[in-house]
N, C-alpha and C. Protein backbone atom coordinates (compact mmCIF):
# COMPACT_ATOMS: atom_id res chain seq x y z
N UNK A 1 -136.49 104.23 26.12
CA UNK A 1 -136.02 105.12 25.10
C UNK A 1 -135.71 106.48 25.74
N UNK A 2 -134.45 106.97 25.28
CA UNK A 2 -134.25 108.50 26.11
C UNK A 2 -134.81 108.90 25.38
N UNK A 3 -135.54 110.33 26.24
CA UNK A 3 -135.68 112.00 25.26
C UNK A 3 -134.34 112.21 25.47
N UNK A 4 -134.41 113.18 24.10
CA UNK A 4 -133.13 114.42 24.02
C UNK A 4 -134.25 115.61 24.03
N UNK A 5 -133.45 116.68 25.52
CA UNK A 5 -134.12 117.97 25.78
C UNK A 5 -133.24 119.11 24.83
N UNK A 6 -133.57 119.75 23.80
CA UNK A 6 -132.53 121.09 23.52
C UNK A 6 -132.90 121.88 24.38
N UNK A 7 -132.27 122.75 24.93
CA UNK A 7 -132.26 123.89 25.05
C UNK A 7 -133.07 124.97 24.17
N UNK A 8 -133.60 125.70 24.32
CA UNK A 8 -134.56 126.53 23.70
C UNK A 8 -133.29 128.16 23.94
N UNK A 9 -133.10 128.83 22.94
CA UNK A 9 -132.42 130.40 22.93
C UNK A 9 -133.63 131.33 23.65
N UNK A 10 -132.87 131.99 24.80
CA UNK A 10 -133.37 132.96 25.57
C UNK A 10 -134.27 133.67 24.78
N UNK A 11 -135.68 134.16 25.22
CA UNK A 11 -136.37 134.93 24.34
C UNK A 11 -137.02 136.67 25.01
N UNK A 12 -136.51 137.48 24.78
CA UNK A 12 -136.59 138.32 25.45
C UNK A 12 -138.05 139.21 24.97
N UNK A 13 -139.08 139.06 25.91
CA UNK A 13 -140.24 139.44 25.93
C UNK A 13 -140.39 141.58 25.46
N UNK A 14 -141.39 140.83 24.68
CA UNK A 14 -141.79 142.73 23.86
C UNK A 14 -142.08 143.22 25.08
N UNK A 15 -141.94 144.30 24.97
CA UNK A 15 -142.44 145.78 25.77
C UNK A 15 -144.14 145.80 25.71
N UNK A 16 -144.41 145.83 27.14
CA UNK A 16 -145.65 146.15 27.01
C UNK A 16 -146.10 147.25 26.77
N UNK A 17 -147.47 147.48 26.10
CA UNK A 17 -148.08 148.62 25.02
C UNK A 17 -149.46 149.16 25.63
N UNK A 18 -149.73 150.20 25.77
CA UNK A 18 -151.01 150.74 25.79
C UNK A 18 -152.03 150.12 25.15
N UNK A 19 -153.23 149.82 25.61
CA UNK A 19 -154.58 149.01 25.13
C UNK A 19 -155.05 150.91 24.26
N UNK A 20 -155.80 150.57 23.41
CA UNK A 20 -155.80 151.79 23.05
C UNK A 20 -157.69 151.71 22.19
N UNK A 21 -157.97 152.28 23.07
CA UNK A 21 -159.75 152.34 22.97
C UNK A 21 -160.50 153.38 21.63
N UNK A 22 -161.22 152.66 20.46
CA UNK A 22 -161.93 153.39 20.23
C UNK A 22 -161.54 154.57 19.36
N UNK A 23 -162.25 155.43 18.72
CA UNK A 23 -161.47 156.48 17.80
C UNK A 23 -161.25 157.95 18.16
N UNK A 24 -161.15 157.65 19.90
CA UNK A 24 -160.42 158.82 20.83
C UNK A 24 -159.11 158.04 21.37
N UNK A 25 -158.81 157.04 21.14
CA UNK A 25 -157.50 156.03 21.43
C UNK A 25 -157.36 156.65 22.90
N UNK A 26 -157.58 156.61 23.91
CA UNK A 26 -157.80 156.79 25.01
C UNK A 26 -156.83 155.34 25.38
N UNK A 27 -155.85 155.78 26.18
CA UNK A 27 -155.04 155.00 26.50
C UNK A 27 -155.00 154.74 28.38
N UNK A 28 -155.29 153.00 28.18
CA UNK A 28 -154.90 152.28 29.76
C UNK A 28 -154.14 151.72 29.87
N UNK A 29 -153.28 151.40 30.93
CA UNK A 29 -151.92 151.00 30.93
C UNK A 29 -150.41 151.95 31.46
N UNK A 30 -149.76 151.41 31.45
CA UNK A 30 -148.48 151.96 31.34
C UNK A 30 -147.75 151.94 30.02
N UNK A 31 -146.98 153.40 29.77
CA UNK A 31 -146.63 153.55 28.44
C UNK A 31 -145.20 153.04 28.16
N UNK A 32 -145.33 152.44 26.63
CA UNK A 32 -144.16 151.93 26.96
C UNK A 32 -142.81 152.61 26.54
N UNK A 33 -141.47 152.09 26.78
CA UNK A 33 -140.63 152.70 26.66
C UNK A 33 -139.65 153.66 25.92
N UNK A 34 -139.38 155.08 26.16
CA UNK A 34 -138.69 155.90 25.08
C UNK A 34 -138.37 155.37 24.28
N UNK A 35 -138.08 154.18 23.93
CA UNK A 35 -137.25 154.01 22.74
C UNK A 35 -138.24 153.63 21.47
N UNK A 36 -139.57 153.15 22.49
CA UNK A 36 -140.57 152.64 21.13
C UNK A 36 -141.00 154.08 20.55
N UNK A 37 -141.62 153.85 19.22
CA UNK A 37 -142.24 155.08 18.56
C UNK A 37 -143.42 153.91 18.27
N UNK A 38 -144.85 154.98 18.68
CA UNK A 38 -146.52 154.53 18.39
C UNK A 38 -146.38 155.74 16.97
N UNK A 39 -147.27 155.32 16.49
CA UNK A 39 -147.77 156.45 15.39
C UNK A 39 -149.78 156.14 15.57
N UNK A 40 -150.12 157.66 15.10
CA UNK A 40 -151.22 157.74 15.56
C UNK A 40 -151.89 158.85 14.73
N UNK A 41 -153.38 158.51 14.09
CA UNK A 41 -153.47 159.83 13.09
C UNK A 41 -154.37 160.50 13.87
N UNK A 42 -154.32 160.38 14.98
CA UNK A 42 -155.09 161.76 16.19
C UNK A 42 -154.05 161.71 17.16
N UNK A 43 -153.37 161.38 17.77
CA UNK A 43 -152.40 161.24 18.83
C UNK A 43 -151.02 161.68 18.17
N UNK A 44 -150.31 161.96 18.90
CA UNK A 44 -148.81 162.53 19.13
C UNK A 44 -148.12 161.55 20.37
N UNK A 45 -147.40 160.79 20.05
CA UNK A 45 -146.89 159.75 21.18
C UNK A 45 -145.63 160.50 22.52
N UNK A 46 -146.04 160.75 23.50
CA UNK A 46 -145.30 161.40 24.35
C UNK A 46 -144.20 160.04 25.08
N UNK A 47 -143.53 160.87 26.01
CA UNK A 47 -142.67 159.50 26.75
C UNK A 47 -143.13 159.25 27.86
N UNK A 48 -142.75 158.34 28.09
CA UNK A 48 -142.95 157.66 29.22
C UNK A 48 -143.02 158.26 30.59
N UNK A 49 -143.07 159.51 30.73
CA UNK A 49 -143.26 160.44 31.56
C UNK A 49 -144.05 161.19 31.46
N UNK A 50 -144.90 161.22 30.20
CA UNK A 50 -145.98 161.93 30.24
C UNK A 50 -147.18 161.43 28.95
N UNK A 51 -148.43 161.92 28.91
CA UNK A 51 -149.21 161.53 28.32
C UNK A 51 -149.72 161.85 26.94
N UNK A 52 -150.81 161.80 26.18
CA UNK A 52 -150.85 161.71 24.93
C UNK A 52 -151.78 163.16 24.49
N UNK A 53 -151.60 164.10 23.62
CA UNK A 53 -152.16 165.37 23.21
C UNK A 53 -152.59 165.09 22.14
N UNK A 54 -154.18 165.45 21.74
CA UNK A 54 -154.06 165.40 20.45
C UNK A 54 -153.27 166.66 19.42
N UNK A 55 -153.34 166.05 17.82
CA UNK A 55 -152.54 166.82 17.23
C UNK A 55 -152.75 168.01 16.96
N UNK A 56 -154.47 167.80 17.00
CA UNK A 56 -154.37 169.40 16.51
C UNK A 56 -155.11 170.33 17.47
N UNK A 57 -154.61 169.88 18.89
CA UNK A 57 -154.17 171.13 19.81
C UNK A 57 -154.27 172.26 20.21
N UNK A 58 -154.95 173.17 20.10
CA UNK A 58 -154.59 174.56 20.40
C UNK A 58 -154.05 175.13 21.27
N UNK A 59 -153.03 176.27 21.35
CA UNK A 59 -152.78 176.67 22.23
C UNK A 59 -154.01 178.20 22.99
N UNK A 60 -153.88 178.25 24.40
CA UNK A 60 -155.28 179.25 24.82
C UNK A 60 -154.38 180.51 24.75
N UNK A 61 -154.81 181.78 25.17
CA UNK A 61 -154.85 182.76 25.13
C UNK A 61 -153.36 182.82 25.86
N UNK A 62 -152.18 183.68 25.32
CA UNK A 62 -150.80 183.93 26.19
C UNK A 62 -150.13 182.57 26.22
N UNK A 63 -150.25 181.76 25.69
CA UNK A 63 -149.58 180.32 25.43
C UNK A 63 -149.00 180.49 24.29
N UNK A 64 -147.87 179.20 24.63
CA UNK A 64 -147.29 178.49 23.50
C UNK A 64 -146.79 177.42 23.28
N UNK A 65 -146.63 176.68 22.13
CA UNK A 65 -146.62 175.30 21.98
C UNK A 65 -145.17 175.12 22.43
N UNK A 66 -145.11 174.44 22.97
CA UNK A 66 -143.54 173.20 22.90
C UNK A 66 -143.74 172.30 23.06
N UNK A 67 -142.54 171.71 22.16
CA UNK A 67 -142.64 170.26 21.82
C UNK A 67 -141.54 169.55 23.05
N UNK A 68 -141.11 170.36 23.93
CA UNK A 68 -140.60 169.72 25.06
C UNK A 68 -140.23 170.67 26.28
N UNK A 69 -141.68 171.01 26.53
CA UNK A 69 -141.40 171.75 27.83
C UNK A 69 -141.11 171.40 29.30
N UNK A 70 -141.56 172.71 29.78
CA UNK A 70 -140.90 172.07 31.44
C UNK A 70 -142.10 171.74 31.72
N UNK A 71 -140.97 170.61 33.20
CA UNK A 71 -142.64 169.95 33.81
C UNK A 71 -142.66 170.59 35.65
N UNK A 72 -142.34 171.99 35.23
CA UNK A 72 -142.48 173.02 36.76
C UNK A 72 -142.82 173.97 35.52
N UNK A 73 -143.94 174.42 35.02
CA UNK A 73 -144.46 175.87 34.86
C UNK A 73 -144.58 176.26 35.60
N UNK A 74 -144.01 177.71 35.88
CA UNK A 74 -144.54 178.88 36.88
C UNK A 74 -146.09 179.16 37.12
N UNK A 75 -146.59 179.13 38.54
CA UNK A 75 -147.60 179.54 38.53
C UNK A 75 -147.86 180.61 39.96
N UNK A 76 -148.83 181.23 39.57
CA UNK A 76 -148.74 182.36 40.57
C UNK A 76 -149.09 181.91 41.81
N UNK A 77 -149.31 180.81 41.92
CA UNK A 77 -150.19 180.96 44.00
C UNK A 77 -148.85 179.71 44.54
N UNK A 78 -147.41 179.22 43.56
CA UNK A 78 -146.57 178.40 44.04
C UNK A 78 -145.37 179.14 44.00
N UNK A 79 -144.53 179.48 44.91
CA UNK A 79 -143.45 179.19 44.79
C UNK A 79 -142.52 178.41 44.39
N UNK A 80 -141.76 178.91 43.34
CA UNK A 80 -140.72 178.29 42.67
C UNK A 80 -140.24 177.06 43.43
N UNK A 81 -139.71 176.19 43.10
CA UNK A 81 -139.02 175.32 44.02
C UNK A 81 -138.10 174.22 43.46
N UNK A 82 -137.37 173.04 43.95
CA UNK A 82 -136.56 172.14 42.31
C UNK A 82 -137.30 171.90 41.78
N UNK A 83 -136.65 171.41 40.87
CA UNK A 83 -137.33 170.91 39.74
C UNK A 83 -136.52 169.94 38.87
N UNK A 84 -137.19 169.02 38.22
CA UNK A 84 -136.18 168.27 37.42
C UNK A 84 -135.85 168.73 36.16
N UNK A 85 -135.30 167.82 35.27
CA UNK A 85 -135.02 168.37 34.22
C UNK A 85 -135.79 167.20 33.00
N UNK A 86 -137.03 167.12 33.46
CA UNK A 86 -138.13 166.25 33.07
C UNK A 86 -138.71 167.18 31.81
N UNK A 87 -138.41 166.45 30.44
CA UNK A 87 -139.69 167.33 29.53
C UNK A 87 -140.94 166.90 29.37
N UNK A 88 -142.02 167.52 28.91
CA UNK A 88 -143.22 167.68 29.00
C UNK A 88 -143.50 167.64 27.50
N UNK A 89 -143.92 165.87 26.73
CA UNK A 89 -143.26 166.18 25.23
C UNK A 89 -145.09 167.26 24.98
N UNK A 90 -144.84 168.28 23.59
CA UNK A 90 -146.02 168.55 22.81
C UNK A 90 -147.43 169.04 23.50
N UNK A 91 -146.47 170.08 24.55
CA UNK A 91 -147.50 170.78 25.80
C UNK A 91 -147.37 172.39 25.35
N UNK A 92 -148.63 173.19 25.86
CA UNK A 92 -149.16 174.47 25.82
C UNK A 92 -148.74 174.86 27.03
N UNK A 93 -148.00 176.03 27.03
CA UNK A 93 -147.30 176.27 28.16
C UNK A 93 -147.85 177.95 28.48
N UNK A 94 -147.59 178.90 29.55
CA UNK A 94 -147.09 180.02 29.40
C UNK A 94 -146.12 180.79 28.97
N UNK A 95 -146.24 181.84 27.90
CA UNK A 95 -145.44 182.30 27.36
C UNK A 95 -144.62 183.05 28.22
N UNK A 96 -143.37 183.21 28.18
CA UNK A 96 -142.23 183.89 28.82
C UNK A 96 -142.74 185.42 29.56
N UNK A 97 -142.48 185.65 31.06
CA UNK A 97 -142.90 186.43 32.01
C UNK A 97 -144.17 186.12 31.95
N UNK A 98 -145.19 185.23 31.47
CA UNK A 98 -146.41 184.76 32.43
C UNK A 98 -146.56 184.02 33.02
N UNK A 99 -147.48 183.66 34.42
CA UNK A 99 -147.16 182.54 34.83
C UNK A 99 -148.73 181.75 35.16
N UNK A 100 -148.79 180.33 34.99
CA UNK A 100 -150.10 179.46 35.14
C UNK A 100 -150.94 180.20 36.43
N UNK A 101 -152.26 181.17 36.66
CA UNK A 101 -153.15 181.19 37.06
C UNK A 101 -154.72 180.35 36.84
N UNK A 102 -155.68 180.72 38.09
CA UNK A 102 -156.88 180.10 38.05
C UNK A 102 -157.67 179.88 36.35
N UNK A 103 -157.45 181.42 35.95
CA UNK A 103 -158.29 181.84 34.34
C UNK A 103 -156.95 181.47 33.74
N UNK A 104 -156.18 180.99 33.88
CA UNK A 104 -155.07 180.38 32.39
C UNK A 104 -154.09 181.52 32.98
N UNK A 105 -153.26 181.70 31.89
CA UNK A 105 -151.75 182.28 31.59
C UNK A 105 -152.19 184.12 31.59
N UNK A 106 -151.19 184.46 32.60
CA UNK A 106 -151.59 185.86 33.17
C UNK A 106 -150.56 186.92 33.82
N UNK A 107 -150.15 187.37 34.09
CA UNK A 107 -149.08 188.27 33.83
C UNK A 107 -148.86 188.10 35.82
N UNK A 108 -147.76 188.08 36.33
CA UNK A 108 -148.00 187.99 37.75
C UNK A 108 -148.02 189.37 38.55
N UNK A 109 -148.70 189.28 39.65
CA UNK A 109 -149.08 190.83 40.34
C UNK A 109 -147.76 190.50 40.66
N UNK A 110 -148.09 191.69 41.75
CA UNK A 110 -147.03 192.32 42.99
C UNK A 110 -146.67 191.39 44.26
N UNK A 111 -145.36 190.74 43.98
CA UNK A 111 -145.08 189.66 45.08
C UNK A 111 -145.50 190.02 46.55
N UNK A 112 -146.67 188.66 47.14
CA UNK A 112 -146.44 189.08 48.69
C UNK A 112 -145.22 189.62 49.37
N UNK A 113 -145.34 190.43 50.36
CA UNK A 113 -144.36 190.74 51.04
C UNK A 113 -144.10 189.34 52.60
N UNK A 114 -142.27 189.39 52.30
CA UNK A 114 -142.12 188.48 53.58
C UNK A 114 -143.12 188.55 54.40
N UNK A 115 -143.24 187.20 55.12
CA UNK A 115 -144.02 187.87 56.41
C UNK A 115 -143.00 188.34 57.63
N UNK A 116 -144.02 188.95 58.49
CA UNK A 116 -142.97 190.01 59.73
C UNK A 116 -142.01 189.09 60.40
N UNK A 117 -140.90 189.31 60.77
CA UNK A 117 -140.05 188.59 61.89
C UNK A 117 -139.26 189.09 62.70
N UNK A 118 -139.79 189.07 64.59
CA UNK A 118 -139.01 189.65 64.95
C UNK A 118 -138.10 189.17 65.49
């Protein structure tokens, strides 16, 4: 007696998801892709480039919230350097002319001077 084999239609596998622990949802894994939306009633779902904040957040002293900042904040002991054009979703940043020090967000001294060259 023959089998008849069908063919089975291509099935294109879900996106894998964060395991999500407990009622700090503390997430292991790799996150999955921009296009999914998590919803979360302590979490804020960031992309795939960055990680999870809770919602209600504060910002510290000379900060401010954005909901898509940069991911090169200025900080005083680095020199500037490239940078992408990577956002940072629902991050506490330094507010404009401060830049990330040891004690938080702080106004920057007096630039080293070159060093000598003769």
């Amino acid at each position: 007696m023959a089998h008849i084999v069908k063919r089975l239609p291509s099935i294109h596998p879900l996106p894998r998801l964060p395991k999500v622990l407990g009622r700090r949802n503390l997430m292991i894994g790799p996150l999955p892709s921009s296009s999914a939306k998590l919803v979360s009633p302590h979490f804020n779902f960031m992309n795939n480039l960055s990680t999870w904040l809770p919602k209600n957040k504060k910002c510290g002293k000379n900060e401010k919230f954005y909901e898509c900042g940069t991911a090169c904040e200025p900080t005083c002991n680095v020199q500037p350097g490239p940078c992408t054009d990577q956002c940072v979703m629902s991050v506490c940043q330094c507010k404009s002319g401060y830049k990330r020090g040891p004690d938080g967000c702080q106004l920057p001294g007096p630039e080293p001077e070159p060093p000598y060259k003769n």
